[in-house]
Protein backbone atom coordinates (compact mmCIF):
# COMPACT_ATOMS: atom_id res chain seq x y z
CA UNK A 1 -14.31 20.28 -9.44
CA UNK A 2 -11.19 18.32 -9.14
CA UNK A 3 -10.08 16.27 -12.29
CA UNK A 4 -11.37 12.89 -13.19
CA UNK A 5 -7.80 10.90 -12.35
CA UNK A 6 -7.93 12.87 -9.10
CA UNK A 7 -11.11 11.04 -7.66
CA UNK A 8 -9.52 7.39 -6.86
CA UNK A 9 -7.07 9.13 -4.40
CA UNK A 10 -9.68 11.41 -3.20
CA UNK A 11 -12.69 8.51 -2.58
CA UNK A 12 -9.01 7.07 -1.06
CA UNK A 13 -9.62 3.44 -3.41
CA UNK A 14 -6.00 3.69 -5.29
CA UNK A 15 -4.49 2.02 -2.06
CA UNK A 16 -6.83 -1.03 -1.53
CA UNK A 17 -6.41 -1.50 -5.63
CA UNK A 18 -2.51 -1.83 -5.33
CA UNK A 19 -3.25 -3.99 -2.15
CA UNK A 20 -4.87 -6.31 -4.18
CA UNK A 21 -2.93 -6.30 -7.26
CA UNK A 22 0.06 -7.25 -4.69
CA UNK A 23 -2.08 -10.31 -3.05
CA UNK A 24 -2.63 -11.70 -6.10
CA UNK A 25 0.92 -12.18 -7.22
CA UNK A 26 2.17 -13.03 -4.00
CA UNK A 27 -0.54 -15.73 -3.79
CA UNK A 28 0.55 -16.70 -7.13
CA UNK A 29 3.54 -16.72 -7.01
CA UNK A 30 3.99 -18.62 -3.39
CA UNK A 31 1.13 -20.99 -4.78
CA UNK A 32 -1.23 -19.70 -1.89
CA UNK A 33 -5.10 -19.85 -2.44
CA UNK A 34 -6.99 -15.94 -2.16
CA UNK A 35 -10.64 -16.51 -1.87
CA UNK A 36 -12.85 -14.23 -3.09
CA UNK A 37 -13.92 -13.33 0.65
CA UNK A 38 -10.28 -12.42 1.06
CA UNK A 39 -9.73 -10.43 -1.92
CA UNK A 40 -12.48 -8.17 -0.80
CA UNK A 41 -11.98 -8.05 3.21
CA UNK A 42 -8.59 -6.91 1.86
CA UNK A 43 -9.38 -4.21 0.03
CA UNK A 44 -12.33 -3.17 2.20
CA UNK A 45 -10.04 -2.80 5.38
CA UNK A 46 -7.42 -0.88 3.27
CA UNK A 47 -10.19 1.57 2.44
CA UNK A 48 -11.82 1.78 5.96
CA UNK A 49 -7.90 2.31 7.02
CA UNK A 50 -6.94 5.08 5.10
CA UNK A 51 -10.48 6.65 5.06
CA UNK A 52 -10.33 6.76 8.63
CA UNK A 53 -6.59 8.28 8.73
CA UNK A 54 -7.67 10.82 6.03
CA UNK A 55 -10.33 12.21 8.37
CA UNK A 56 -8.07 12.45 11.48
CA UNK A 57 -5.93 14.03 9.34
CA UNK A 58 -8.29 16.34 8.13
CA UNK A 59 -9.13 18.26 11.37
CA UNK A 60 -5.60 19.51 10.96
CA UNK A 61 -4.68 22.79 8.74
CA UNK A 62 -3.65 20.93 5.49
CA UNK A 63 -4.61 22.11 2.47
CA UNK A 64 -4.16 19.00 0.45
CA UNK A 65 -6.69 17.69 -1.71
CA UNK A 66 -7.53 14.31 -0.02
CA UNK A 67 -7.26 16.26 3.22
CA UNK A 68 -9.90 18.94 2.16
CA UNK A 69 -12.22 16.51 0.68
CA UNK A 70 -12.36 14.31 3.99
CA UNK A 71 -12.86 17.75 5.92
CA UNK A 72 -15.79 18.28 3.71
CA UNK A 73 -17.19 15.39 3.41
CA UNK A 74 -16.49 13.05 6.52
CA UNK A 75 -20.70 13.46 7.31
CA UNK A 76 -21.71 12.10 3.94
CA UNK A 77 -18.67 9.22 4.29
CA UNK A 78 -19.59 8.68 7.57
CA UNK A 79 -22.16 5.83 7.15
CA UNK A 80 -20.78 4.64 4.11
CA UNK A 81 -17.53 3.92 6.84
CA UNK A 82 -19.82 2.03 9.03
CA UNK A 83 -21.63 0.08 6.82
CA UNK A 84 -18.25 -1.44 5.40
CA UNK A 85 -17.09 -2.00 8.47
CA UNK A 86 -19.73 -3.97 9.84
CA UNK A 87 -19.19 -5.69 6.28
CA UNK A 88 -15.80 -6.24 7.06
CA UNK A 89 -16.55 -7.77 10.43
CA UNK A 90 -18.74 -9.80 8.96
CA UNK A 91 -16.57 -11.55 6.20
CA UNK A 92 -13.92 -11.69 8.41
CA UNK A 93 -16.43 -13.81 10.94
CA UNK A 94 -17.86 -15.92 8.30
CA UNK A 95 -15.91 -16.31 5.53
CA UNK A 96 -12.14 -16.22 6.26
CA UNK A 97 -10.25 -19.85 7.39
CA UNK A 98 -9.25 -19.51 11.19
CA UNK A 99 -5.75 -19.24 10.44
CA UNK A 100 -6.11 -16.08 8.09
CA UNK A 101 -8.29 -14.76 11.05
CA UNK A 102 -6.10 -15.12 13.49
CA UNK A 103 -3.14 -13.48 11.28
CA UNK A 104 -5.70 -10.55 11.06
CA UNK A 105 -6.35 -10.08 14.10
CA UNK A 106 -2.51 -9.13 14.83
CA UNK A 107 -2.28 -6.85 12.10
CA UNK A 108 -5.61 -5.06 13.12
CA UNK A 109 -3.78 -4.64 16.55
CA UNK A 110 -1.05 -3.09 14.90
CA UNK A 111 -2.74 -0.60 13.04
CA UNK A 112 -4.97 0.28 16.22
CA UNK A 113 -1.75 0.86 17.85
CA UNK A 114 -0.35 3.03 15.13
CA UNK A 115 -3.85 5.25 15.29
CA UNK A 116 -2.95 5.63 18.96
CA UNK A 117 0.78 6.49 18.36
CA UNK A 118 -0.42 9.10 15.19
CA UNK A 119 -3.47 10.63 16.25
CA UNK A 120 -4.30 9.75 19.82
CA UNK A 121 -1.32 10.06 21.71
CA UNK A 122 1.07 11.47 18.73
CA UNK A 123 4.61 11.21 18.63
CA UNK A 124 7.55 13.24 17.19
CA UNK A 125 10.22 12.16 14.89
CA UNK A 126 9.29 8.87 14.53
CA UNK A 127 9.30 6.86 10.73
CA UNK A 128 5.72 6.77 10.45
CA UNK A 129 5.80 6.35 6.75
CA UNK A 130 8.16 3.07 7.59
CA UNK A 131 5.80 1.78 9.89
CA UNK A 132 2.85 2.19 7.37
CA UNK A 133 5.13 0.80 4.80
CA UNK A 134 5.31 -2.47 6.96
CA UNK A 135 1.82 -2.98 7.38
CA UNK A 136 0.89 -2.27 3.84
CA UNK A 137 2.98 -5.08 3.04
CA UNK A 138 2.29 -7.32 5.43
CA UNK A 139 -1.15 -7.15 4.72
CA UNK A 140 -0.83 -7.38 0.99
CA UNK A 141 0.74 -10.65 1.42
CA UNK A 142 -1.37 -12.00 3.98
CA UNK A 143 -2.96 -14.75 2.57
CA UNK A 144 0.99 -16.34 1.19
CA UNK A 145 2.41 -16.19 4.70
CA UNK A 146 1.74 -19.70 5.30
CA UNK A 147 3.68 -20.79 1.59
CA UNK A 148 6.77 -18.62 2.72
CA UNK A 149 9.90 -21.30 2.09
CA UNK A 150 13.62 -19.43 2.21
CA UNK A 151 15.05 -16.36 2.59
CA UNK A 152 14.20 -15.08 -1.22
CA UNK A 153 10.59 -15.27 -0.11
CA UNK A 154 11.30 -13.25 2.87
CA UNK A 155 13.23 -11.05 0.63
CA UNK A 156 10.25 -10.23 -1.54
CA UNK A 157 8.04 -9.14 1.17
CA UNK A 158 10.55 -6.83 2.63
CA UNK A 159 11.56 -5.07 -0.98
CA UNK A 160 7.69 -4.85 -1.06
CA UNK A 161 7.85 -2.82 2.28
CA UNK A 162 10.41 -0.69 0.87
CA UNK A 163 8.48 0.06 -2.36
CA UNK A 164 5.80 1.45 0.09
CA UNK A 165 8.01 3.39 2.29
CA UNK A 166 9.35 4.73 -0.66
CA UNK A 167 5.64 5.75 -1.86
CA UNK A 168 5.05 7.13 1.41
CA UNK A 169 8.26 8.75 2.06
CA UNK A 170 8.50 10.58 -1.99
CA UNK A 171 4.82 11.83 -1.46
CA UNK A 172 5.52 13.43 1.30
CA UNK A 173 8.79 15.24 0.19
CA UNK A 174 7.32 16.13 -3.62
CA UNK A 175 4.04 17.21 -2.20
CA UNK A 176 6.33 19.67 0.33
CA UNK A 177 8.57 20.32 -2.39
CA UNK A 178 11.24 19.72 -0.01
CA UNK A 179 14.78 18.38 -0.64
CA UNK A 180 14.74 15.49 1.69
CA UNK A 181 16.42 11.96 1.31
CA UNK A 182 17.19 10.88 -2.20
CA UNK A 183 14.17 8.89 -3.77
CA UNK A 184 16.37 7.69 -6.78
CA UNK A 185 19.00 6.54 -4.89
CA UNK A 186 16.49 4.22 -2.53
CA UNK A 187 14.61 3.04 -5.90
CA UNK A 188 17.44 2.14 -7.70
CA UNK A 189 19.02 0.20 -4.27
CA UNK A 190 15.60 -1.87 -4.62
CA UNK A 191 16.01 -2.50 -8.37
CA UNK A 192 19.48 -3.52 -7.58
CA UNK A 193 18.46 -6.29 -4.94
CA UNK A 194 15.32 -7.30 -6.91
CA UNK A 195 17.44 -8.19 -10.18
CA UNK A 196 21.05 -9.50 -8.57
CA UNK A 197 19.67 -11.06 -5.50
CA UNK A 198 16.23 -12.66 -6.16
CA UNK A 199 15.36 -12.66 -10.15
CA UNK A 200 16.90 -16.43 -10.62
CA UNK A 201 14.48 -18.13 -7.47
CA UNK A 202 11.38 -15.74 -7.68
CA UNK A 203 11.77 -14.04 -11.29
CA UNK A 204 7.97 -12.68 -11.41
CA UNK A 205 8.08 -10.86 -8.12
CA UNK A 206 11.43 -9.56 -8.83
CA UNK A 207 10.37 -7.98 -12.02
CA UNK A 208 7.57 -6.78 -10.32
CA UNK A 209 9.81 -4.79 -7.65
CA UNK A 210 12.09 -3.56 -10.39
CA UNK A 211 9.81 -2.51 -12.62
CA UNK A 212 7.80 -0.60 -9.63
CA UNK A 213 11.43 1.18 -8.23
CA UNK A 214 12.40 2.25 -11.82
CA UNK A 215 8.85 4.17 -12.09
CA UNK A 216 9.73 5.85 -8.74
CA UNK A 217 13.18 6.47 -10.16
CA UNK A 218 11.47 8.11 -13.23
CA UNK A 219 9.21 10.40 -11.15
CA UNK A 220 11.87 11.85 -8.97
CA UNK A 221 13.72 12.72 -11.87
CA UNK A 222 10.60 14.36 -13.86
CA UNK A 223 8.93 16.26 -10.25
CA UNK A 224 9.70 19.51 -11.22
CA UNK A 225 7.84 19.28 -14.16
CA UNK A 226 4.69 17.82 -12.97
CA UNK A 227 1.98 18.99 -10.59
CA UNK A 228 1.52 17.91 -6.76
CA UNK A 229 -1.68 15.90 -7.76
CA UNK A 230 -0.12 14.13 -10.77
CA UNK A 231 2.91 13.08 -8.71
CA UNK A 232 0.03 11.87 -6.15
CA UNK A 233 -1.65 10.00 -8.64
CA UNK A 234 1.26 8.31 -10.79
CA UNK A 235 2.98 7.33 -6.93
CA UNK A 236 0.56 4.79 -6.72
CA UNK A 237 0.23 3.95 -10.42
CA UNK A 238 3.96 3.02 -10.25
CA UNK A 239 3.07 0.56 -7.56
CA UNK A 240 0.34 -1.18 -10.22
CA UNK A 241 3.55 -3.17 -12.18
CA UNK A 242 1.57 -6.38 -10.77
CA UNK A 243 -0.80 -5.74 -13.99
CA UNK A 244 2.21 -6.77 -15.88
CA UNK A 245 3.62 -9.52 -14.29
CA UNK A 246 0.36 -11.66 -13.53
CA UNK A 247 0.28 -13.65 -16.68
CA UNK A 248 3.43 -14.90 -15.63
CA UNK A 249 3.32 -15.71 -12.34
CA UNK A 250 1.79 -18.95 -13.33
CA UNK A 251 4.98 -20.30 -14.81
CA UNK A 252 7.76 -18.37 -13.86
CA UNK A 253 7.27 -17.50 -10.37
């Protein structure tokens, strides 16, 4: 029986949390309006995303937790899949302004592309965990695209995307136990841009970003002395520093 902090990565819901943490402050902080409708299409299609990866990746030979849970399970998940998509559809129909739909509707396009390039028609040395990176990010800030003004905005969404890749990119390497590219050195390059370049024009996001590189930073230096599912587990926790920095978005973003 796996352990209790090991279930929100294997049920695959720690990803559409930190999608939604990340919505909020962006909407917050780029005084953008979430609807509920959004907040849960948004979270819904993260989960239908990376249940549906897990289980294409599961029909491989990894022995991974999330992997051999899918592999086991994929009958029982398999209307439980359905049924939230047709949910999805449906909010996305009903419920979402046209302009929101429209922007969804490219990013859904993207991601069936990437399910072609991974698992359909896969390719070979090519930055997956970049290009998942992108559209995490892109997603998560969704509903603010519309309240993007100068460059620092742009800025934020883009350190975002590098927070992800990072996530992606130190999983895979500390789950290998492989000595790949240095995650402390990319971390602390984001902290450095999130504090000199965009902490005076969007303080809340940039504390955000810093605080969420400096938890990476922490992990890579502590991965030898923790287990493959705790480094799992506290990858994504370090990407939850939005629980911080939402009672100030208000004022100081």
């Amino acid at each position: 029986m796996p352990r209790f902090w090991l279930w929100p990565n294997l049920l695959s819901l720690d990803a559409p949390v930190v999608a939604l943490l990340w919505q909020i402050l962006f909407a917050r902080c780029f005084h953008a309006d979430v609807s509920p409708a959004a907040a849960a299409l948004l979270m819904l299609a993260v989960w239908l995303i990376y249940a549906a990866d897990r289980v294409f990746d599961a029909r491989g030979e990894s022995k991974l937790p999330r992997h051999e849970f899918y592999r086991r399970n994929w009958r029982a998940l398999a209307p439980v899949w359905s049924a939230g998509l047709a949910i999805g559809a449906w909010l996305a129909w009903t419920r979402l302004p046209v302009m929101l739909f429209e922007r969804g509707l490219l990013l859904l396009a993207a991601v069936a592309l990437y399910f072609a390039l991974v698992h359909l028609a896969p390719l070979r040395n090519w930055p997956k965990e970049a290009v998942v990176a992108v559209l995490f990010a892109l997603g998560a800030s969704l509903a603010a695209w519309s309240r993007i003004r100068s460059a620092a905005d742009v800025a934020t969404i883009v350190l975002f995307s590098c927070l992800c890749w990072i996530n992606c990119a130190a999983i895979e390497k500390w789950e290998r136990r492989i000595n790949g590219w240095p995650v402390c050195l990319a971390a602390t390059a984001v902290a450095a841009v999130a504090v000199l370049l965009l902490y005076r024009e969007r303080p809340v996001l940039s504390g955000a970003e810093t605080a969420s590189a400096i938890a990476f930073v922490v992990l890579d230096l502590g991965r030898n002395r923790l287990s493959r599912d705790a480094l799992r587990v506290l990858a994504d926790v370090a990407l939850l520093s939005p629980v911080l920095f939402l009672p100030l978005a208000g004022t100081l973003a």
